[in-house]
C-alpha atoms as a PDB file:
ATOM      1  CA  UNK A   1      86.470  60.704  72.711  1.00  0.00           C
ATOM      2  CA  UNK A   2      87.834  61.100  69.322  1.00  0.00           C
ATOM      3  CA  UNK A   3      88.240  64.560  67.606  1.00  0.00           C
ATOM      4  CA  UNK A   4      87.893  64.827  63.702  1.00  0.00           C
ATOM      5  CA  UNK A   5      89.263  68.088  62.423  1.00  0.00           C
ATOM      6  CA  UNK A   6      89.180  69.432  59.026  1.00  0.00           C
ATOM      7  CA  UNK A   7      90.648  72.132  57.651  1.00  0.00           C
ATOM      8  CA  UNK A   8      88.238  73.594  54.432  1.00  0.00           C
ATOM      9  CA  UNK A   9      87.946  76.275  52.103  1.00  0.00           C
ATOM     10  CA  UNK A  10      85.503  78.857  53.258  1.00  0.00           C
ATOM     11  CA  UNK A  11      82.080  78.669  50.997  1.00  0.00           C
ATOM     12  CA  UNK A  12      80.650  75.339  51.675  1.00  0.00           C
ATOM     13  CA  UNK A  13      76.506  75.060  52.445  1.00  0.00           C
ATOM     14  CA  UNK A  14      75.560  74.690  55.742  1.00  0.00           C
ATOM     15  CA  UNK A  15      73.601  71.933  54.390  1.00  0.00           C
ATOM     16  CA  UNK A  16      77.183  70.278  53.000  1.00  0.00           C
ATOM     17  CA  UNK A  17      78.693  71.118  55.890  1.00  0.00           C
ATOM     18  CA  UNK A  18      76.028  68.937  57.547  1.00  0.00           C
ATOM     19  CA  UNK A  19      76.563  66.413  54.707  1.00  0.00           C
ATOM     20  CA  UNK A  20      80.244  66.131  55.683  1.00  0.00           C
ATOM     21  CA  UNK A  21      80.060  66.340  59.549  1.00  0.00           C
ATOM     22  CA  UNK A  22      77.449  62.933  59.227  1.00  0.00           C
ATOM     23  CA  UNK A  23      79.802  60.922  57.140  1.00  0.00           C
ATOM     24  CA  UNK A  24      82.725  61.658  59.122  1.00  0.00           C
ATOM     25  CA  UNK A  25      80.903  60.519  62.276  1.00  0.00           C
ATOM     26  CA  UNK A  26      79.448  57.565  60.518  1.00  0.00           C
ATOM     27  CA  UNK A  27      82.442  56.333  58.904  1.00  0.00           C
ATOM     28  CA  UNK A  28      84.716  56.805  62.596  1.00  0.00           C
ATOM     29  CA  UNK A  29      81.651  54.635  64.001  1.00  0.00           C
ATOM     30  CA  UNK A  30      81.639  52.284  61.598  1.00  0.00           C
ATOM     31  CA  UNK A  31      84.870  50.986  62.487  1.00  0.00           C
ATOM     32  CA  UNK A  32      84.783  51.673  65.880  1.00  0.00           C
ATOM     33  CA  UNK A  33      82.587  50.513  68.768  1.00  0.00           C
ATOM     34  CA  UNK A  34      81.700  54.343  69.720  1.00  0.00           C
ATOM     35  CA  UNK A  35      78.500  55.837  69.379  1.00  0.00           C
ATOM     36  CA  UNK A  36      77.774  58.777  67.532  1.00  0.00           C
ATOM     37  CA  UNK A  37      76.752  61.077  70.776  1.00  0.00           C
ATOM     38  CA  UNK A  38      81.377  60.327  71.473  1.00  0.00           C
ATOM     39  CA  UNK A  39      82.648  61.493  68.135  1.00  0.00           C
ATOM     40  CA  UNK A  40      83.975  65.518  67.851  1.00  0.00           C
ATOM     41  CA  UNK A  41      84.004  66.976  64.557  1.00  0.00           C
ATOM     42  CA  UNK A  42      85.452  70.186  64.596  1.00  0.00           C
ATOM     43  CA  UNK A  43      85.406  72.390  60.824  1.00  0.00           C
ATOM     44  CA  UNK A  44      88.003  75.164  60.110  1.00  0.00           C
ATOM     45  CA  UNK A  45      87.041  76.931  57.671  1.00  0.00           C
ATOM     46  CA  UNK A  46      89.773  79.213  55.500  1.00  0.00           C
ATOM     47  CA  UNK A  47      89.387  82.152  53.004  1.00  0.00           C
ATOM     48  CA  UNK A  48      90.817  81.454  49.848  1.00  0.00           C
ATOM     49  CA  UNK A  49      93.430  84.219  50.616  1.00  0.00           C
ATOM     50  CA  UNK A  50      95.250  82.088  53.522  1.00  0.00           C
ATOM     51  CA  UNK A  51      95.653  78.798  51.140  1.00  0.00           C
ATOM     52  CA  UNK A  52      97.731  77.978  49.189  1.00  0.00           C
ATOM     53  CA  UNK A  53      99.233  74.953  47.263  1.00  0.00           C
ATOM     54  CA  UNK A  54     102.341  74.661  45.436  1.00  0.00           C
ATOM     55  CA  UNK A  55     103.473  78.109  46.372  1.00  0.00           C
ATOM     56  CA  UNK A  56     100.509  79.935  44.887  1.00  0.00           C
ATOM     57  CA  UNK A  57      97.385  81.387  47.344  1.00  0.00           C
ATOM     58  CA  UNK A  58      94.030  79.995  46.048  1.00  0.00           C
ATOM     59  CA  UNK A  59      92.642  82.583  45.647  1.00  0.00           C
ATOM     60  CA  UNK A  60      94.612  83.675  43.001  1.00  0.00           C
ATOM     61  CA  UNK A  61      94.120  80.926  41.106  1.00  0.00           C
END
């Protein structure tokens, strides 16, 4: 059973975080010969205040 985790900044919809959960699980089945019902997707979500990229949080951005 193949697990599918993403890491993403905190704020997202529900609704896109349904979005995104779908086409992960589609796409992994699509090239795979596992149903839907055997694919994990797992979502971390981070505050803006924990990321950061190129030595500078997000959140201060």
């Amino acid at each position: 059973m193949p697990v599918i985790n993403v890491s993403l900044l905190s704020g997202r919809t529900q609704d896109d975080k349904r979005k995104i959960v779908k086409a992960l699980t589609d796409a992994y089945c699509s090239v795979s010969d596992l149903a839907p019902e055997n694919v994990v997707v797992i979502l971390t979500e981070v505050e803006a205040n924990h990321w950061a990229r190129a030595g500078t949080f997000v959140s201060d951005r």
